[in-house]
N, C-alpha and C. Protein backbone atom coordinates (compact mmCIF):
# COMPACT_ATOMS: atom_id res chain seq x y z
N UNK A 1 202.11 182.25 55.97
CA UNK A 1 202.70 181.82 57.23
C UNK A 1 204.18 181.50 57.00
N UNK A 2 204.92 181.67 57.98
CA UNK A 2 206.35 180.91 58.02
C UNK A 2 206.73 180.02 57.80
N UNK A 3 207.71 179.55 57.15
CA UNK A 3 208.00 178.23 56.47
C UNK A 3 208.49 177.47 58.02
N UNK A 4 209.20 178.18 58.82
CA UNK A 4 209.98 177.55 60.04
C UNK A 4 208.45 177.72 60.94
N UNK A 5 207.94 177.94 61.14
CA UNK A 5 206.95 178.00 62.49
C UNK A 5 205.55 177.04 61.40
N UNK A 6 205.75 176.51 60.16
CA UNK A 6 205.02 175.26 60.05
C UNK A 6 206.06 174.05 60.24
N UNK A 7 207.02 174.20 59.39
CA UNK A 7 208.39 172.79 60.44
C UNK A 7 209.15 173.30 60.94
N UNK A 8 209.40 172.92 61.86
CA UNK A 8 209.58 173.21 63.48
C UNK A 8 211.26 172.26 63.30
N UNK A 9 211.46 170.57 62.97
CA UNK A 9 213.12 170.90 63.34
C UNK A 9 212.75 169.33 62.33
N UNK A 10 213.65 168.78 62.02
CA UNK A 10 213.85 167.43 61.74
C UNK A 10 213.30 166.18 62.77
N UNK A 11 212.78 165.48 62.77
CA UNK A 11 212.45 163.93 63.59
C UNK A 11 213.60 163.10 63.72
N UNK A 12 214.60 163.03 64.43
CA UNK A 12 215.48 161.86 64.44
C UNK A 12 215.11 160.62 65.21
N UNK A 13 215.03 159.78 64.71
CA UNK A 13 215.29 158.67 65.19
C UNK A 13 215.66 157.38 65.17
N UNK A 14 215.78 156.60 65.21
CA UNK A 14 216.65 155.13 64.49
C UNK A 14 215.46 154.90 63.40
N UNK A 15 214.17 154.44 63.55
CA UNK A 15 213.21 154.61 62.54
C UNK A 15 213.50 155.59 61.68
N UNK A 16 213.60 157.06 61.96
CA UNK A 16 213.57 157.74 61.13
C UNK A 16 214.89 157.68 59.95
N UNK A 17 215.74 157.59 60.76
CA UNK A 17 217.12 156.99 60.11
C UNK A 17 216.71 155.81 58.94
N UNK A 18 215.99 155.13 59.31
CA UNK A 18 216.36 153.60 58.71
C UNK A 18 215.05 153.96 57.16
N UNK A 19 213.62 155.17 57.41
CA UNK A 19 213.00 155.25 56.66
C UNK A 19 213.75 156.11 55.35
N UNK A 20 214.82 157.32 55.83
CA UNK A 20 215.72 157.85 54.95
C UNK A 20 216.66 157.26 54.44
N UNK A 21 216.53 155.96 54.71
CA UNK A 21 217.81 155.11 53.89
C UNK A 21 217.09 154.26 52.93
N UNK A 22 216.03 154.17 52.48
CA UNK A 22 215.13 153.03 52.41
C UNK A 22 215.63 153.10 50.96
N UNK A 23 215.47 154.53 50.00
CA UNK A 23 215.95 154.53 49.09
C UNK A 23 217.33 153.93 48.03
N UNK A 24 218.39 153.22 49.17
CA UNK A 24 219.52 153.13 49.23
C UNK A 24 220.02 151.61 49.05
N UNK A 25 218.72 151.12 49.85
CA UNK A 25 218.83 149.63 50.65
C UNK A 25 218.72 148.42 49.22
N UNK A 26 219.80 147.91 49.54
CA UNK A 26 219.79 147.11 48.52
C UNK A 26 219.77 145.16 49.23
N UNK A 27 219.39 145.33 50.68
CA UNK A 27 219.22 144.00 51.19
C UNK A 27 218.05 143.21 50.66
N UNK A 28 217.12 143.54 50.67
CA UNK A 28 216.19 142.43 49.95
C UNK A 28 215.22 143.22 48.67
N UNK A 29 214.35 142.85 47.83
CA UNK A 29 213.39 143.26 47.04
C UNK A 29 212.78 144.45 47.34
N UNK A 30 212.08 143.65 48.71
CA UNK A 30 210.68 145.10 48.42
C UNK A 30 211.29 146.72 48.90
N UNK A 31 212.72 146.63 49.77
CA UNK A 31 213.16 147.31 50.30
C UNK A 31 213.76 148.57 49.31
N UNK A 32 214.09 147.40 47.87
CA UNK A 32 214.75 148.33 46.92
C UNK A 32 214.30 149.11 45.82
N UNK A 33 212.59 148.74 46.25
CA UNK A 33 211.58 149.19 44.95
C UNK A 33 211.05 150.45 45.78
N UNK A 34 211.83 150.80 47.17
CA UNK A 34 210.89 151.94 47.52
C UNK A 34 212.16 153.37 46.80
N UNK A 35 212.21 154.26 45.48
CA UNK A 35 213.14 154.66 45.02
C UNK A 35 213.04 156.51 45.36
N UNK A 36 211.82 156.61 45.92
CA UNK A 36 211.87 157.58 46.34
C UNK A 36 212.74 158.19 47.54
N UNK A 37 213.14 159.17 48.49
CA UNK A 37 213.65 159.28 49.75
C UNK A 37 212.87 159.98 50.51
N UNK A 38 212.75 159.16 52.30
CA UNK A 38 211.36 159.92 53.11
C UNK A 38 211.91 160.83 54.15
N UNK A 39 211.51 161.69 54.19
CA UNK A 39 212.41 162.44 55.86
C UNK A 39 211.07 163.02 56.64
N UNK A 40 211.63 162.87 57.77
CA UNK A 40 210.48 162.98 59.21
C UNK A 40 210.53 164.38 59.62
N UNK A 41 209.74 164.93 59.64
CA UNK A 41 209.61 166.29 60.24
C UNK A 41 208.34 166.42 61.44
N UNK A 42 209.48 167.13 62.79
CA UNK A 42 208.08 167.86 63.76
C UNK A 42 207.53 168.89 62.80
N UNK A 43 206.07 168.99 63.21
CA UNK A 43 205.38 170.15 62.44
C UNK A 43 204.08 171.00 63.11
N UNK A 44 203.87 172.08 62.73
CA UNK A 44 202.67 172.34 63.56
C UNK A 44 201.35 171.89 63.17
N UNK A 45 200.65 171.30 64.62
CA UNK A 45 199.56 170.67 64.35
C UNK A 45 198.32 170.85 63.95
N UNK A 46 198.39 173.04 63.21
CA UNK A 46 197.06 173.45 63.08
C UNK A 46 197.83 172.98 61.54
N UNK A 47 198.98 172.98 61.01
CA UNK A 47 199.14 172.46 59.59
C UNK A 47 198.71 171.44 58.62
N UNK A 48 198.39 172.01 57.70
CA UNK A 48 197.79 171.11 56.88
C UNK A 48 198.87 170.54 56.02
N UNK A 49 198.74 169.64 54.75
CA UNK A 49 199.79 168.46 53.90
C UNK A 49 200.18 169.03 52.83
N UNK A 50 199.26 170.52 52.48
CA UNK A 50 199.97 171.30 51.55
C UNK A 50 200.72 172.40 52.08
N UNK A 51 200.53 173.09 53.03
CA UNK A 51 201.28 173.93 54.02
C UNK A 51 202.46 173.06 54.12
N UNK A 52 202.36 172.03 54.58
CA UNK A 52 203.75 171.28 55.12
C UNK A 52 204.78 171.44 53.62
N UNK A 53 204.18 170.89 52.89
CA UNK A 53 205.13 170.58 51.66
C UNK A 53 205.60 171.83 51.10
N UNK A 54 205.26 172.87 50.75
CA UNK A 54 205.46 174.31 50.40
C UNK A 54 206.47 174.76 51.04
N UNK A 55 205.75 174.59 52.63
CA UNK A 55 207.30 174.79 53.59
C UNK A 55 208.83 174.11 53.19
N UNK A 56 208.52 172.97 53.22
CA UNK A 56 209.60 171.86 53.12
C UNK A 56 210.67 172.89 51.83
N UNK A 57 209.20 172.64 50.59
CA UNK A 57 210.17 173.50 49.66
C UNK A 57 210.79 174.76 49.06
N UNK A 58 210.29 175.76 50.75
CA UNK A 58 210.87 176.76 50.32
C UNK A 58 212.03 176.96 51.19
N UNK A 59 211.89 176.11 52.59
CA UNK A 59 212.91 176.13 53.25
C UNK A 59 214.22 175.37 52.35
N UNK A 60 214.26 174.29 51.68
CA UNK A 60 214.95 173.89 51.42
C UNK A 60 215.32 174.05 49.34
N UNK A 61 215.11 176.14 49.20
CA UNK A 61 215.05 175.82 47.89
C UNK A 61 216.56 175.88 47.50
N UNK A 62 217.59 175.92 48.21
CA UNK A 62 218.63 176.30 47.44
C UNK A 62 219.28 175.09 46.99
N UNK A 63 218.59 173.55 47.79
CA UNK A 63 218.86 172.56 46.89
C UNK A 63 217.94 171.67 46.14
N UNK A 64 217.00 172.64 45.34
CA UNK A 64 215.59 172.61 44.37
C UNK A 64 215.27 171.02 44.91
N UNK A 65 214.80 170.90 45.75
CA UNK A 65 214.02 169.72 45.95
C UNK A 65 212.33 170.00 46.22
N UNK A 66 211.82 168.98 45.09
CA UNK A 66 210.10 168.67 44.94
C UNK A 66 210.36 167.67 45.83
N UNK A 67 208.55 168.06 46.40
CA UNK A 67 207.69 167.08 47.63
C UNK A 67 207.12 166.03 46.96
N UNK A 68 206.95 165.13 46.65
CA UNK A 68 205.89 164.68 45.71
C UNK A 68 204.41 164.14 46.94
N UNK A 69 204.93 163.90 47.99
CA UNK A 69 203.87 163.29 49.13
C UNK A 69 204.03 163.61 50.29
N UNK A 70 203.11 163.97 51.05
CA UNK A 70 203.08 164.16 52.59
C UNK A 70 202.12 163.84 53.50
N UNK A 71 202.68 162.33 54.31
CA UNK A 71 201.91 161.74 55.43
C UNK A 71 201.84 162.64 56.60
N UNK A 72 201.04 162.70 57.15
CA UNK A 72 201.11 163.16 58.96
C UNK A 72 200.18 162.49 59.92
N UNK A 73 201.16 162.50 61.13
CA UNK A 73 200.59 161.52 62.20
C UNK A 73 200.36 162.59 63.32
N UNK A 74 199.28 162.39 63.99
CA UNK A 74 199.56 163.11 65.14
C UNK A 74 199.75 162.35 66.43
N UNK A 75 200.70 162.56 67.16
CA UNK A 75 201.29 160.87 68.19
C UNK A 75 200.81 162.10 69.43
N UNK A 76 199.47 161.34 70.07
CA UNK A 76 199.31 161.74 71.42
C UNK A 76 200.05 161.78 72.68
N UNK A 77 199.76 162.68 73.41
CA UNK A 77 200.88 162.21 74.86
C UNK A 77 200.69 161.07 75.81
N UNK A 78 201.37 160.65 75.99
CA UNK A 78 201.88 159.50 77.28
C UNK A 78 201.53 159.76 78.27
N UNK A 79 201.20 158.90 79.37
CA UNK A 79 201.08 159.67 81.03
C UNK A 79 202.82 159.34 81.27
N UNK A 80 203.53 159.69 82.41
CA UNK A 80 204.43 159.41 82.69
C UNK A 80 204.42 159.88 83.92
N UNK A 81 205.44 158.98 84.87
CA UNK A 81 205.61 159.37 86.03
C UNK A 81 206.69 160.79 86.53
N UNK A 82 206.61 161.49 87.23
CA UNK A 82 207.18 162.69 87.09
C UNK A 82 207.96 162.51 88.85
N UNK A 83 208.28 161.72 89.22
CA UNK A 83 209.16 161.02 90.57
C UNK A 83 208.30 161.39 91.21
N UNK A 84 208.64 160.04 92.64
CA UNK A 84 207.59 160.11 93.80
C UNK A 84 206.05 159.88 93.34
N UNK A 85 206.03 159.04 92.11
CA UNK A 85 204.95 158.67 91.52
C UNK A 85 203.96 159.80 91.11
N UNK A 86 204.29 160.96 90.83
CA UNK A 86 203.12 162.18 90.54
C UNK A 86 202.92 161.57 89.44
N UNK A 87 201.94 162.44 88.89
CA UNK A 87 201.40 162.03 87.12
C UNK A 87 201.87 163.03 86.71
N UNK A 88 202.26 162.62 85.50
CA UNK A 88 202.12 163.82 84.10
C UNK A 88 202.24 163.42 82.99
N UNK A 89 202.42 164.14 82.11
CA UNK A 89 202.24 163.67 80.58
C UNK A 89 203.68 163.88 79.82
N UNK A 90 203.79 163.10 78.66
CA UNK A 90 204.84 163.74 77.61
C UNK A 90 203.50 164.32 76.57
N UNK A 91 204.38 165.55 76.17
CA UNK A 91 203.64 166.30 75.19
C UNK A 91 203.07 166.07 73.65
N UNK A 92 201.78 166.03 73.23
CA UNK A 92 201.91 165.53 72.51
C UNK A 92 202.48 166.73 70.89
N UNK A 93 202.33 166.01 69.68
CA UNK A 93 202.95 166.47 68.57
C UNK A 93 202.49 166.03 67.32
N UNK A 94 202.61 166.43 66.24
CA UNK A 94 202.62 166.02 64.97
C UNK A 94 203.73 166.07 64.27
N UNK A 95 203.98 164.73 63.33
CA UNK A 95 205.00 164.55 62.82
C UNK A 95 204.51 164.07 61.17
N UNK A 96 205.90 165.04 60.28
CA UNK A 96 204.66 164.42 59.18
C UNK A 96 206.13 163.65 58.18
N UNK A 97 205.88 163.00 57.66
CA UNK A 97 206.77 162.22 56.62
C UNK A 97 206.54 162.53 55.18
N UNK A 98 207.48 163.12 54.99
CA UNK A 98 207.78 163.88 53.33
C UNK A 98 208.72 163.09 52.37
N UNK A 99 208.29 162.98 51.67
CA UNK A 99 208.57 162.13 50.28
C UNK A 99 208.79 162.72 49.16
N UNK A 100 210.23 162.61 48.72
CA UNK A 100 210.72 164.02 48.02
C UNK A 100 210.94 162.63 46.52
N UNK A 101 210.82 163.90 45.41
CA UNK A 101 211.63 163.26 44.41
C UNK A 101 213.11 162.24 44.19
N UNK A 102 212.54 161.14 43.10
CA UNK A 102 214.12 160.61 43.20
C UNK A 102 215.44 161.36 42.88
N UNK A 103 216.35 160.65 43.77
CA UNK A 103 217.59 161.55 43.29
C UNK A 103 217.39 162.74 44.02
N UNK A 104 216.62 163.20 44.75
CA UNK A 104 216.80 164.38 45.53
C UNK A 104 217.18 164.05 47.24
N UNK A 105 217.81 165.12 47.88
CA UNK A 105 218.38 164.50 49.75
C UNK A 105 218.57 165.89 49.93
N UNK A 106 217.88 165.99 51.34
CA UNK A 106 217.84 167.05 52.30
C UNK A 106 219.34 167.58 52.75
N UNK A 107 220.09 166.12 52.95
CA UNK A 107 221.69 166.17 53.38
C UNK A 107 222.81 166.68 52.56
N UNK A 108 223.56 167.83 53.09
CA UNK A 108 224.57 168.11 52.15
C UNK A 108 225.77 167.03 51.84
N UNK A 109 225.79 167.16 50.37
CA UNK A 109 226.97 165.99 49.74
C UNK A 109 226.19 165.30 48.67
């Protein structure tokens, strides 16, 4: 299968931000013993945790980064109002959190 049609784009979000820094964080103890770095990825939800990671590392071999772990959540949809009070949903998704070797970053620099 495709490395891009199992991850689909990056997860941004202030969480996600704050879990890719975790490695970095030198404010208190437990914050600084986590030495690995985590990054959030949408993914497809027939994917499995070794599919995901394979992907991760072939999409990203030209800066040789190992997976060592891969969580995934699958976050159901929401009802939401769609104006004039109709119903509908936000869509749901899977998102999985990859845990790369120390000393390794997705980010160029």
């Amino acid at each position: 299968m495709d490395p891009y049609r199992i991850v689909k784009s990056r997860y941004v979000t202030e969480k996600s931000i704050v879990l890719e820094n975790l490695h970095t964080a030198t404010s208190n103890r437990s914050l600084s013993a986590c030495k690995n770095p985590k990054f959030v990825f949408l993914v497809d939800p027939s994917a499995n945790k070794q599919q995901i990671a394979t992907a991760v590392e072939m999409i990203y071999a030209e800066r040789n980064v190992k997976v060592v772990a891969v969580n995934t959540i699958f976050v159901k949809a929401k009802p939401k109002r769609r104006g004039r009070g109709r119903p509908g949903a936000r869509a749901s998704f899977k998102k999985a959190i990859v845990t790369l070797e120390a000393g390794d970053s997705l980010d160029a620099g």
